[in-house]
PDB file of N, CA and C in Angstrom:
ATOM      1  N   UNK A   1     169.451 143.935  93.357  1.00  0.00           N
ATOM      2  CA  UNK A   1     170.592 143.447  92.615  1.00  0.00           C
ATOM      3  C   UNK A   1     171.315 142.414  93.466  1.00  0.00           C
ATOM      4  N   UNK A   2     171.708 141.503  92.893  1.00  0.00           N
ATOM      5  CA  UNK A   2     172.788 140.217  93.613  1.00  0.00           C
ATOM      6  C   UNK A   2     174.000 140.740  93.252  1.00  0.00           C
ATOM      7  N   UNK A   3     174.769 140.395  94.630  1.00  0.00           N
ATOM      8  CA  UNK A   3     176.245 140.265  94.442  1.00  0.00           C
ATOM      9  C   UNK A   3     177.005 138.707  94.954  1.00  0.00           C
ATOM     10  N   UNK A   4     178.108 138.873  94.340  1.00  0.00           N
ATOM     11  CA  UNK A   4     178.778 137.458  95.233  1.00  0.00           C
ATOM     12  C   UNK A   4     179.588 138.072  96.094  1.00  0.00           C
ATOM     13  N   UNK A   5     179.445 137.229  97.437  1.00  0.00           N
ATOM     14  CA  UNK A   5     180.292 137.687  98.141  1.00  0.00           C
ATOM     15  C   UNK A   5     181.276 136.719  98.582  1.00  0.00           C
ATOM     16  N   UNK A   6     182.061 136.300  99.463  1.00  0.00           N
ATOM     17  CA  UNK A   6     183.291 135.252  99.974  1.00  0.00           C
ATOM     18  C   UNK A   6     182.057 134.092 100.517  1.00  0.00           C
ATOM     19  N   UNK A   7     181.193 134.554 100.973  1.00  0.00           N
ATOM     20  CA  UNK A   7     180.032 133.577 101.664  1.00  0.00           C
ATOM     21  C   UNK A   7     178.705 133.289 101.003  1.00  0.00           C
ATOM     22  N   UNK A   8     178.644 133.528  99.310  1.00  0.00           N
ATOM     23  CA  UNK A   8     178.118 133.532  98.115  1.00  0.00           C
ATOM     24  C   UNK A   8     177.150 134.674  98.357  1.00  0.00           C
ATOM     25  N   UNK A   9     176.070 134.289  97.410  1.00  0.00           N
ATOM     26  CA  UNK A   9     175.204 135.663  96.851  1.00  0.00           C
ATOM     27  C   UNK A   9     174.406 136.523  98.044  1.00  0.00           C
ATOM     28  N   UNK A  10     174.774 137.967  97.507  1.00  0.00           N
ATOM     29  CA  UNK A  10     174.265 138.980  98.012  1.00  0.00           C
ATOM     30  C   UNK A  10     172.946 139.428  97.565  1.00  0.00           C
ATOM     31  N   UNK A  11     171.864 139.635  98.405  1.00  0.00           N
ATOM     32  CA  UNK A  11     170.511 140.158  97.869  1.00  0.00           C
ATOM     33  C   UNK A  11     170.233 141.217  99.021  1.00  0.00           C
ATOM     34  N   UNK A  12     169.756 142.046  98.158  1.00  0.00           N
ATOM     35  CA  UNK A  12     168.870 143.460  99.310  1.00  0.00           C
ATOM     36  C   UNK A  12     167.664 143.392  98.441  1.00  0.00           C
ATOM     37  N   UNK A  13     166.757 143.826  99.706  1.00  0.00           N
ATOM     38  CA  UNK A  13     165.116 143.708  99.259  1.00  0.00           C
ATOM     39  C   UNK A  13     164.334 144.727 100.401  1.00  0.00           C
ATOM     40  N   UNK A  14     163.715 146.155  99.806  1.00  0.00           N
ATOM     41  CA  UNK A  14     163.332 147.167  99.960  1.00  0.00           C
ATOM     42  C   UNK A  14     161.824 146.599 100.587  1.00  0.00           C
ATOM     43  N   UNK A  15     160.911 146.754 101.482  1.00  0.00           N
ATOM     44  CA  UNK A  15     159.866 146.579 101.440  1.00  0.00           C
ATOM     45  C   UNK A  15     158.917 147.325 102.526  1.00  0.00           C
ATOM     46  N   UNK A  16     157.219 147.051 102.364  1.00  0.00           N
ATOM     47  CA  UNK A  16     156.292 147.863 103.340  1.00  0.00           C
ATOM     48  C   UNK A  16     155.880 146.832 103.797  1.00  0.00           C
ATOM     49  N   UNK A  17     155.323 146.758 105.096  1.00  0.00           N
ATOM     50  CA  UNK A  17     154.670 146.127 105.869  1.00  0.00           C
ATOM     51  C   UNK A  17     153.378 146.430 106.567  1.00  0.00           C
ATOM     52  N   UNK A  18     151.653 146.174 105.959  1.00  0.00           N
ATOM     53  CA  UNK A  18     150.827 146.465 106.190  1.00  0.00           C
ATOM     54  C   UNK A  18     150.035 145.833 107.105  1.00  0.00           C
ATOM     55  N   UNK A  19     149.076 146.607 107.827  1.00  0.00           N
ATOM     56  CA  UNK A  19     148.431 145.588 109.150  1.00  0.00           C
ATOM     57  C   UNK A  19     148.352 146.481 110.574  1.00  0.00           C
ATOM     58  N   UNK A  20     148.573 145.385 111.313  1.00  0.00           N
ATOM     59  CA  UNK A  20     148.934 145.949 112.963  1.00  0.00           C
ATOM     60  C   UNK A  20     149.878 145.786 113.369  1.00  0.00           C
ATOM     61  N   UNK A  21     151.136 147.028 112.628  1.00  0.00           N
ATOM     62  CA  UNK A  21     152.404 146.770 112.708  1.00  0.00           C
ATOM     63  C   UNK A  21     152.860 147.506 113.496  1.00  0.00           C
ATOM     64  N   UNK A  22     152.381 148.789 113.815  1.00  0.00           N
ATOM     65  CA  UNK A  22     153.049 149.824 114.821  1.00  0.00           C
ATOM     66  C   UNK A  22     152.342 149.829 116.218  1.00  0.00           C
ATOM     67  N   UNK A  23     153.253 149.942 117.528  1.00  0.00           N
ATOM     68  CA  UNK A  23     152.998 149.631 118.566  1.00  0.00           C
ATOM     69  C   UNK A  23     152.885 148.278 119.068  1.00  0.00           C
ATOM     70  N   UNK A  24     153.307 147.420 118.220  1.00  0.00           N
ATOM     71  CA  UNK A  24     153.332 145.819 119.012  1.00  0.00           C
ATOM     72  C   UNK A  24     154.873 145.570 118.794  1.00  0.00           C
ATOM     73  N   UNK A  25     156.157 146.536 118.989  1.00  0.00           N
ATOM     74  CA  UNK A  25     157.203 145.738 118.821  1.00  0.00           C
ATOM     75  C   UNK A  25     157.717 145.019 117.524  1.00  0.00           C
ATOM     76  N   UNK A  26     156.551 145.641 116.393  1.00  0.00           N
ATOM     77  CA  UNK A  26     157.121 145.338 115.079  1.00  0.00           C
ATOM     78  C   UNK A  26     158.922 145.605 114.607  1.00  0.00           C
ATOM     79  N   UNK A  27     159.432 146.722 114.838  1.00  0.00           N
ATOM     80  CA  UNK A  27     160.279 147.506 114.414  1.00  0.00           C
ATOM     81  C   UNK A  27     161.625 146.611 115.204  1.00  0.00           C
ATOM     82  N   UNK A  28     161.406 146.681 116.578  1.00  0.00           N
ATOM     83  CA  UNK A  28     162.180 145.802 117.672  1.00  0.00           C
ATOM     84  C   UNK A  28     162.585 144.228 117.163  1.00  0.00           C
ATOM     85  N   UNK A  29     161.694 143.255 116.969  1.00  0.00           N
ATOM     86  CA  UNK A  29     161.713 142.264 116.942  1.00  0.00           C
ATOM     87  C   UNK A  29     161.891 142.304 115.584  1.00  0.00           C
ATOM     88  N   UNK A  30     162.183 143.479 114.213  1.00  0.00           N
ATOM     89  CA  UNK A  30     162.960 142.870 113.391  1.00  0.00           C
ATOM     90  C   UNK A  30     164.054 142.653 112.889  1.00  0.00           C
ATOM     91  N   UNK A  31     164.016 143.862 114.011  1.00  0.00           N
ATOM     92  CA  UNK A  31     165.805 144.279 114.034  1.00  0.00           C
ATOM     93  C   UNK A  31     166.356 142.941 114.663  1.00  0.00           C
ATOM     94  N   UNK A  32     165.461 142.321 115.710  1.00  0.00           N
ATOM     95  CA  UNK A  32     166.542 140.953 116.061  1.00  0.00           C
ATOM     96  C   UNK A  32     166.493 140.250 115.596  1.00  0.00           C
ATOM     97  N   UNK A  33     165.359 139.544 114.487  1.00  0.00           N
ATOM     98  CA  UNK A  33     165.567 138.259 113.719  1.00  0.00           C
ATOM     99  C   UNK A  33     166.274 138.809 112.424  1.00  0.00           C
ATOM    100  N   UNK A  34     166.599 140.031 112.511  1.00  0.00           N
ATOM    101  CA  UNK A  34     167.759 140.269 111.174  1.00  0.00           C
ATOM    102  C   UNK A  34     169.512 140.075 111.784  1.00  0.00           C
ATOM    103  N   UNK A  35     169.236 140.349 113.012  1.00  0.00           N
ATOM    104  CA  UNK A  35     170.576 140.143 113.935  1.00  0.00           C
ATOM    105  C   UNK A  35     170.891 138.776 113.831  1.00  0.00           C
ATOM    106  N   UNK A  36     170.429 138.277 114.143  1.00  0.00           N
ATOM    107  CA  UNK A  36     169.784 136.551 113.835  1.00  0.00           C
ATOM    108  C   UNK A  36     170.104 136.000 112.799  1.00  0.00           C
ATOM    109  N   UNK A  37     169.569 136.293 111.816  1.00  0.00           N
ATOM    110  CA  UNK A  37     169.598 136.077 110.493  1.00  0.00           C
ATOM    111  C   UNK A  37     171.103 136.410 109.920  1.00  0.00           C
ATOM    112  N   UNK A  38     171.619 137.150 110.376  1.00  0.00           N
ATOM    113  CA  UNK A  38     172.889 137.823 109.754  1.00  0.00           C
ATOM    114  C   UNK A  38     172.696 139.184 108.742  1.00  0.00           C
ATOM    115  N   UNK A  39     171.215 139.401 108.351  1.00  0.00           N
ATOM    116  CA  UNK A  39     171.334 140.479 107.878  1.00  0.00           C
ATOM    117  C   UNK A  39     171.483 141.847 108.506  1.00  0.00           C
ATOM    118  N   UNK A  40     171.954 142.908 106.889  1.00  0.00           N
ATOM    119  CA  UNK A  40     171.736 144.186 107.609  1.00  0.00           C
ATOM    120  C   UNK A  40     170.650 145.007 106.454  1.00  0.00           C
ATOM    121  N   UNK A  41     170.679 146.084 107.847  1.00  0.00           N
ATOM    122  CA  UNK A  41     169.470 147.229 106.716  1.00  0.00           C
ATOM    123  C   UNK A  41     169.060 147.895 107.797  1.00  0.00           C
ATOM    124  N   UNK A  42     167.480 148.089 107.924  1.00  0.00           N
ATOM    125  CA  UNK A  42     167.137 148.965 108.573  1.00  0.00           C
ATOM    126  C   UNK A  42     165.541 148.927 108.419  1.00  0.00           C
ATOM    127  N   UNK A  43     165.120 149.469 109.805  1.00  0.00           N
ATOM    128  CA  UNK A  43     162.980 149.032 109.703  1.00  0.00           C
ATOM    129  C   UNK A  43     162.770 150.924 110.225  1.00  0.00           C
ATOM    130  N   UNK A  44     162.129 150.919 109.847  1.00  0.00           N
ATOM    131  CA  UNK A  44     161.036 152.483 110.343  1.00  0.00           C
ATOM    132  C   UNK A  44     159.523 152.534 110.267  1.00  0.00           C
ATOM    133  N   UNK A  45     158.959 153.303 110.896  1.00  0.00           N
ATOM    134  CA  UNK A  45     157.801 153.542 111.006  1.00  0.00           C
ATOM    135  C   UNK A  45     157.384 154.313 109.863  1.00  0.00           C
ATOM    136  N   UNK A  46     156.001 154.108 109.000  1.00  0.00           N
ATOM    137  CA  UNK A  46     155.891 155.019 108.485  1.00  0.00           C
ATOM    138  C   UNK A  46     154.160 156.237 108.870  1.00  0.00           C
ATOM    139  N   UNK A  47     153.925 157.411 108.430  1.00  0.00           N
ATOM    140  CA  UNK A  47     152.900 158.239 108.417  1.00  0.00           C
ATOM    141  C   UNK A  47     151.437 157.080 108.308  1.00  0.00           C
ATOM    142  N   UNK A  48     151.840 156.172 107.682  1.00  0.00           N
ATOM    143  CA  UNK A  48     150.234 155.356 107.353  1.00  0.00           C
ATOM    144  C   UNK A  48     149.847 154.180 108.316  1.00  0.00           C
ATOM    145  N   UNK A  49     150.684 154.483 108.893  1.00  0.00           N
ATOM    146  CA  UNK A  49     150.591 152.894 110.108  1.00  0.00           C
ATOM    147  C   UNK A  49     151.920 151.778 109.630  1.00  0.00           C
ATOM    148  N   UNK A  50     152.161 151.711 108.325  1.00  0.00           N
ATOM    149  CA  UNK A  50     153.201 151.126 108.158  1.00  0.00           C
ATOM    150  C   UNK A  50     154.046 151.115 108.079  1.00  0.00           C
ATOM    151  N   UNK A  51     155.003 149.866 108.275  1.00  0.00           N
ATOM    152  CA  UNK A  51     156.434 149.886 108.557  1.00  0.00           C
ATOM    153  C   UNK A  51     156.979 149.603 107.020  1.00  0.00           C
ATOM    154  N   UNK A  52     158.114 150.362 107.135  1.00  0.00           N
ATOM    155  CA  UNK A  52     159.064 150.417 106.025  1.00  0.00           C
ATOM    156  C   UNK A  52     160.490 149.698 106.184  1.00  0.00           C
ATOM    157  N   UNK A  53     161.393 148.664 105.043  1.00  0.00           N
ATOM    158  CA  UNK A  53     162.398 148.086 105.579  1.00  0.00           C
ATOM    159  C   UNK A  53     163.178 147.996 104.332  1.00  0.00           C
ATOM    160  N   UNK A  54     164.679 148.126 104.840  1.00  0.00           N
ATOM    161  CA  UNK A  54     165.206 147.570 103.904  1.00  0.00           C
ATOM    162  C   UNK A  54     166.219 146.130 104.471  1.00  0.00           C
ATOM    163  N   UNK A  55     166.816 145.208 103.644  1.00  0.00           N
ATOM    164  CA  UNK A  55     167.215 144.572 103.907  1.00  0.00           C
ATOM    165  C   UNK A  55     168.799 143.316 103.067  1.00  0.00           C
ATOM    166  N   UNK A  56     169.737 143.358 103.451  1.00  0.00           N
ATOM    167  CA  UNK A  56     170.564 143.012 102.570  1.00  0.00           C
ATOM    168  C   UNK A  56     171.304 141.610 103.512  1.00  0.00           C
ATOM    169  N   UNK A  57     171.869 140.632 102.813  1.00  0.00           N
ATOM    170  CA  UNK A  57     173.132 140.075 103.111  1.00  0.00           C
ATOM    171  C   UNK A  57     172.911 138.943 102.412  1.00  0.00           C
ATOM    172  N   UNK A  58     172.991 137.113 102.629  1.00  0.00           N
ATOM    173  CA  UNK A  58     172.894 136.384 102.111  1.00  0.00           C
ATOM    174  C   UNK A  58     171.555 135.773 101.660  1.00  0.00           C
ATOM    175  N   UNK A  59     171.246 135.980  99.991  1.00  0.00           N
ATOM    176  CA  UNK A  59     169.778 135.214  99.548  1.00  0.00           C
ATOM    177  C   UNK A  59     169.123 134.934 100.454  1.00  0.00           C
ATOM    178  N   UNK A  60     169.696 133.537 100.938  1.00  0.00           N
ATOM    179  CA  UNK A  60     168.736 132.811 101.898  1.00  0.00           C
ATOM    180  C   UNK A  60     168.341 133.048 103.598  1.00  0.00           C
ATOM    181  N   UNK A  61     168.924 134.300 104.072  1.00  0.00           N
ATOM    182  CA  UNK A  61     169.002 135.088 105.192  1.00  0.00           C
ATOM    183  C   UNK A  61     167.790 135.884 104.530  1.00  0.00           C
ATOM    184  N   UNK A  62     167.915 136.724 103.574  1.00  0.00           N
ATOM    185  CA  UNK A  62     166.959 137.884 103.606  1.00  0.00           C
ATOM    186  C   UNK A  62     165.886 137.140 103.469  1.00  0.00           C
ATOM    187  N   UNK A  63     165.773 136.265 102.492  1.00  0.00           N
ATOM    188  CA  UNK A  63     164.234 135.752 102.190  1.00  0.00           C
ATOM    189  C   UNK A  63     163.761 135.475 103.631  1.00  0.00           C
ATOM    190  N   UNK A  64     164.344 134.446 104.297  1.00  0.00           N
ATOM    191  CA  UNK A  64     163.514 134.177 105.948  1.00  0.00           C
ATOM    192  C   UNK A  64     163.521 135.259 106.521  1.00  0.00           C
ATOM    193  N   UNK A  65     164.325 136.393 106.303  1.00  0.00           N
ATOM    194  CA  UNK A  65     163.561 137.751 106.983  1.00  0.00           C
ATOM    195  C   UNK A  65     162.150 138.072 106.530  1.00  0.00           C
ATOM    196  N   UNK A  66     162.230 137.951 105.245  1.00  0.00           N
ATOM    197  CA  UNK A  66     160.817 138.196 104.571  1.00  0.00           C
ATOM    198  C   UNK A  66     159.916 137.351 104.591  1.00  0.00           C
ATOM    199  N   UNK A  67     159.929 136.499 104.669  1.00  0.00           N
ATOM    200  CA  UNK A  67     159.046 134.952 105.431  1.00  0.00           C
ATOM    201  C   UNK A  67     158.747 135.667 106.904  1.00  0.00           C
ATOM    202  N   UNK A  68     159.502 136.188 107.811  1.00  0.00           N
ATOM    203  CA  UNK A  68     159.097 136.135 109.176  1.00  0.00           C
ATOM    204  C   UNK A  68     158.003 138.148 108.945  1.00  0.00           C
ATOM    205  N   UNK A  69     158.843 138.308 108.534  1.00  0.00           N
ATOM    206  CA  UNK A  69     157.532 139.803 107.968  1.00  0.00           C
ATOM    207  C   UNK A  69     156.337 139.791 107.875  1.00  0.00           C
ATOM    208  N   UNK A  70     156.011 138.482 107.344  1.00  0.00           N
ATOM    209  CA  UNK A  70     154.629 138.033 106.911  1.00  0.00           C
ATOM    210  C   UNK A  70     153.388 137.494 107.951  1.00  0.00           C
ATOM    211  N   UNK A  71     154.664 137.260 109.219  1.00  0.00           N
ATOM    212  CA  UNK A  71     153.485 136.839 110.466  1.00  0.00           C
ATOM    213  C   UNK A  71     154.139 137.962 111.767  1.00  0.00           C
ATOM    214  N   UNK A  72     155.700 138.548 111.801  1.00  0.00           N
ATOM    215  CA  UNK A  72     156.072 139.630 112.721  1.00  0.00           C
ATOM    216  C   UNK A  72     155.876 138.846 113.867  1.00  0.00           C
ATOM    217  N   UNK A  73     155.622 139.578 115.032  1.00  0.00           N
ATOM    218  CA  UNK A  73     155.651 139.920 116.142  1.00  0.00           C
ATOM    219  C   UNK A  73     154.573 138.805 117.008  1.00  0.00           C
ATOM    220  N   UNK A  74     154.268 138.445 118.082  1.00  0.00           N
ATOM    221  CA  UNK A  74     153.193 137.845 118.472  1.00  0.00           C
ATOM    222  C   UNK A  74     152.039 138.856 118.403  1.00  0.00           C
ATOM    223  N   UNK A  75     152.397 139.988 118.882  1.00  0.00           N
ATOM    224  CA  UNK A  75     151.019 141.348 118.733  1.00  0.00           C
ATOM    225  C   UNK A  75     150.988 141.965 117.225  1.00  0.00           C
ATOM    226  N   UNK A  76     151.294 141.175 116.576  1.00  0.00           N
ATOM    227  CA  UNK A  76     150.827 141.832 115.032  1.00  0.00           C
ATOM    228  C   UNK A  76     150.247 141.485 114.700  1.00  0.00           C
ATOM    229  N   UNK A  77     149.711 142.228 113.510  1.00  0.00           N
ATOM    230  CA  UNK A  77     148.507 141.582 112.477  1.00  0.00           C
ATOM    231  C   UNK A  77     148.858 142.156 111.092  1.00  0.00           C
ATOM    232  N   UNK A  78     149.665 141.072 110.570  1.00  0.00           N
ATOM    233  CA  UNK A  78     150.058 141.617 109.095  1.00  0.00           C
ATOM    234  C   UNK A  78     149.052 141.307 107.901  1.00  0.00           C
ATOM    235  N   UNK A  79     148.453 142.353 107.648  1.00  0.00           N
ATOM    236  CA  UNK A  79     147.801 142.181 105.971  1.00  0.00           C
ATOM    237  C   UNK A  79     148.266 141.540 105.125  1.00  0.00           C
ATOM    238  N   UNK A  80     149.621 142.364 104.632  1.00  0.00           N
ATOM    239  CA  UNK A  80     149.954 142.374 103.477  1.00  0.00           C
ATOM    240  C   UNK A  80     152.086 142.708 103.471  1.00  0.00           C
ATOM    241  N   UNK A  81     152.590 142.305 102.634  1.00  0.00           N
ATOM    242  CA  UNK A  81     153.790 142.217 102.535  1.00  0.00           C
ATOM    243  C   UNK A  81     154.419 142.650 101.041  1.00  0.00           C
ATOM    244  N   UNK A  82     154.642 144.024 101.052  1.00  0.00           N
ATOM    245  CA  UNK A  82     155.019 144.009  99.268  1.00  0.00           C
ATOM    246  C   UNK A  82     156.499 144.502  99.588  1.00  0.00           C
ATOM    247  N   UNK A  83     157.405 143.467  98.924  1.00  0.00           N
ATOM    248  CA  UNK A  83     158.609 143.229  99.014  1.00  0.00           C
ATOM    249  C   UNK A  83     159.208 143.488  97.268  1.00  0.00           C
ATOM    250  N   UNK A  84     160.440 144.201  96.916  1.00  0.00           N
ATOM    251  CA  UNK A  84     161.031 144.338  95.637  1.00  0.00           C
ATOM    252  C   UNK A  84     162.286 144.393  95.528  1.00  0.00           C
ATOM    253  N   UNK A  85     162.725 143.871  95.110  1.00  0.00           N
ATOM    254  CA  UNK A  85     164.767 143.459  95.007  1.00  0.00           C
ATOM    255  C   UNK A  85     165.221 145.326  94.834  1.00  0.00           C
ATOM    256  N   UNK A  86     166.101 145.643  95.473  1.00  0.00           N
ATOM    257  CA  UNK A  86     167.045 146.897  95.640  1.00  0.00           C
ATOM    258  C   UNK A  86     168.257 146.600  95.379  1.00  0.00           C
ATOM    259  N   UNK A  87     169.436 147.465  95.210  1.00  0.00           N
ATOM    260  CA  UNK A  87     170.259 147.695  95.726  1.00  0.00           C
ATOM    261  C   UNK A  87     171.223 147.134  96.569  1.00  0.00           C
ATOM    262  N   UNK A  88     172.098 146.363  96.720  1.00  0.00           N
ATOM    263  CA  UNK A  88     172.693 146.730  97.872  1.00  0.00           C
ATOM    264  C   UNK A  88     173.381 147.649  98.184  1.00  0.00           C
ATOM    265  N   UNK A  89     173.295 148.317  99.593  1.00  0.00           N
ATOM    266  CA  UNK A  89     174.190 149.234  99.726  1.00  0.00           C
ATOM    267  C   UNK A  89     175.019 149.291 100.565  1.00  0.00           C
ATOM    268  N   UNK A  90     175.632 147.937 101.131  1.00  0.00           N
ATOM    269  CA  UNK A  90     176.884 147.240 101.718  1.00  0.00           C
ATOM    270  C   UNK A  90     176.651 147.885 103.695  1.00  0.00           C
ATOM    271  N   UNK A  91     175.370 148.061 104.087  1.00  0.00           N
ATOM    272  CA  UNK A  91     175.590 148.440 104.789  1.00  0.00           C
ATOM    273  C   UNK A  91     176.058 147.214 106.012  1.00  0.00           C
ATOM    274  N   UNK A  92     176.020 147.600 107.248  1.00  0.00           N
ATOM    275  CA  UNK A  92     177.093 146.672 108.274  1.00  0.00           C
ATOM    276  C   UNK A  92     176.175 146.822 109.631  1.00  0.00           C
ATOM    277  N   UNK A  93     175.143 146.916 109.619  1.00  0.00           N
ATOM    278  CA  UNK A  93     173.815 146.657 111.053  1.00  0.00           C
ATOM    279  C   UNK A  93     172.629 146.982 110.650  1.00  0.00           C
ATOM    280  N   UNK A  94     172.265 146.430 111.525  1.00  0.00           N
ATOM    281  CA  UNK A  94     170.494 146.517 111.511  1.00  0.00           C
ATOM    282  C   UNK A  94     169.940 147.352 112.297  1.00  0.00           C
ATOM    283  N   UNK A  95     169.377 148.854 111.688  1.00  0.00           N
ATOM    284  CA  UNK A  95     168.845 149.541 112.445  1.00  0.00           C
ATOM    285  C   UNK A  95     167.606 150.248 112.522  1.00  0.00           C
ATOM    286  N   UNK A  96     166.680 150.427 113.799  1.00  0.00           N
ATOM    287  CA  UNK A  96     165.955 151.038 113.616  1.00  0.00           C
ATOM    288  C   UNK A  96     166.139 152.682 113.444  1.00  0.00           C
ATOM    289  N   UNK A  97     165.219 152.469 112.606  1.00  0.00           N
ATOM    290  CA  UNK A  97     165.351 154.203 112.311  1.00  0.00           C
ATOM    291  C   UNK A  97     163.859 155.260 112.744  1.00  0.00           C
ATOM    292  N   UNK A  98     163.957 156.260 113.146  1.00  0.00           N
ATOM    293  CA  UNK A  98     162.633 156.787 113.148  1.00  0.00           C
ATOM    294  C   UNK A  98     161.936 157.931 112.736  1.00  0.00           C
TER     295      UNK A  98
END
């Protein structure tokens, strides 16, 4: 869902991240190009090898989060990227979770 905010539209976008995502600093390095970026949300590991994320703040912030998802880390190897508009849920950092 979009919101407007004082610094225009709000987007959050829920997504998995498939490949050689766990153990190369996937989780680390997205938490900082979301620091970066200005967004917030949150990355975790999941049971299948993949990483799980959510992600909120300005349109054009989240999308280049999701642009940089697609290649990660220098030690990754991303497959695949399935990304779907959420929620926002106004959160205020970027965290890993585990």
């Amino acid at each position: 869902m979009d919101r407007r905010s004082d610094n225009g539209p709000t987007k959050a976008i829920t997504g998995t991240v498939r490949g050689r995502v766990q153990g190369v600093s996937f989780r680390y390095s997205m938490q900082q190009a979301a620091v970066g970026l200005n967004v917030n949300g949150w990355v975790r590991n999941l049971p299948d090898r993949s990483v799980a994320f959510h992600a909120e703040g300005q349109a054009a912030a989240v999308d280049a989060l999701v642009r940089w998802a697609h290649s990660g880390p220098a030690l990754a190897s991303v497959d695949e990227v399935d990304a779907t508009r959420a929620e926002v849920a106004g959160l205020t950092t970027f965290e890993i979770l585990s």
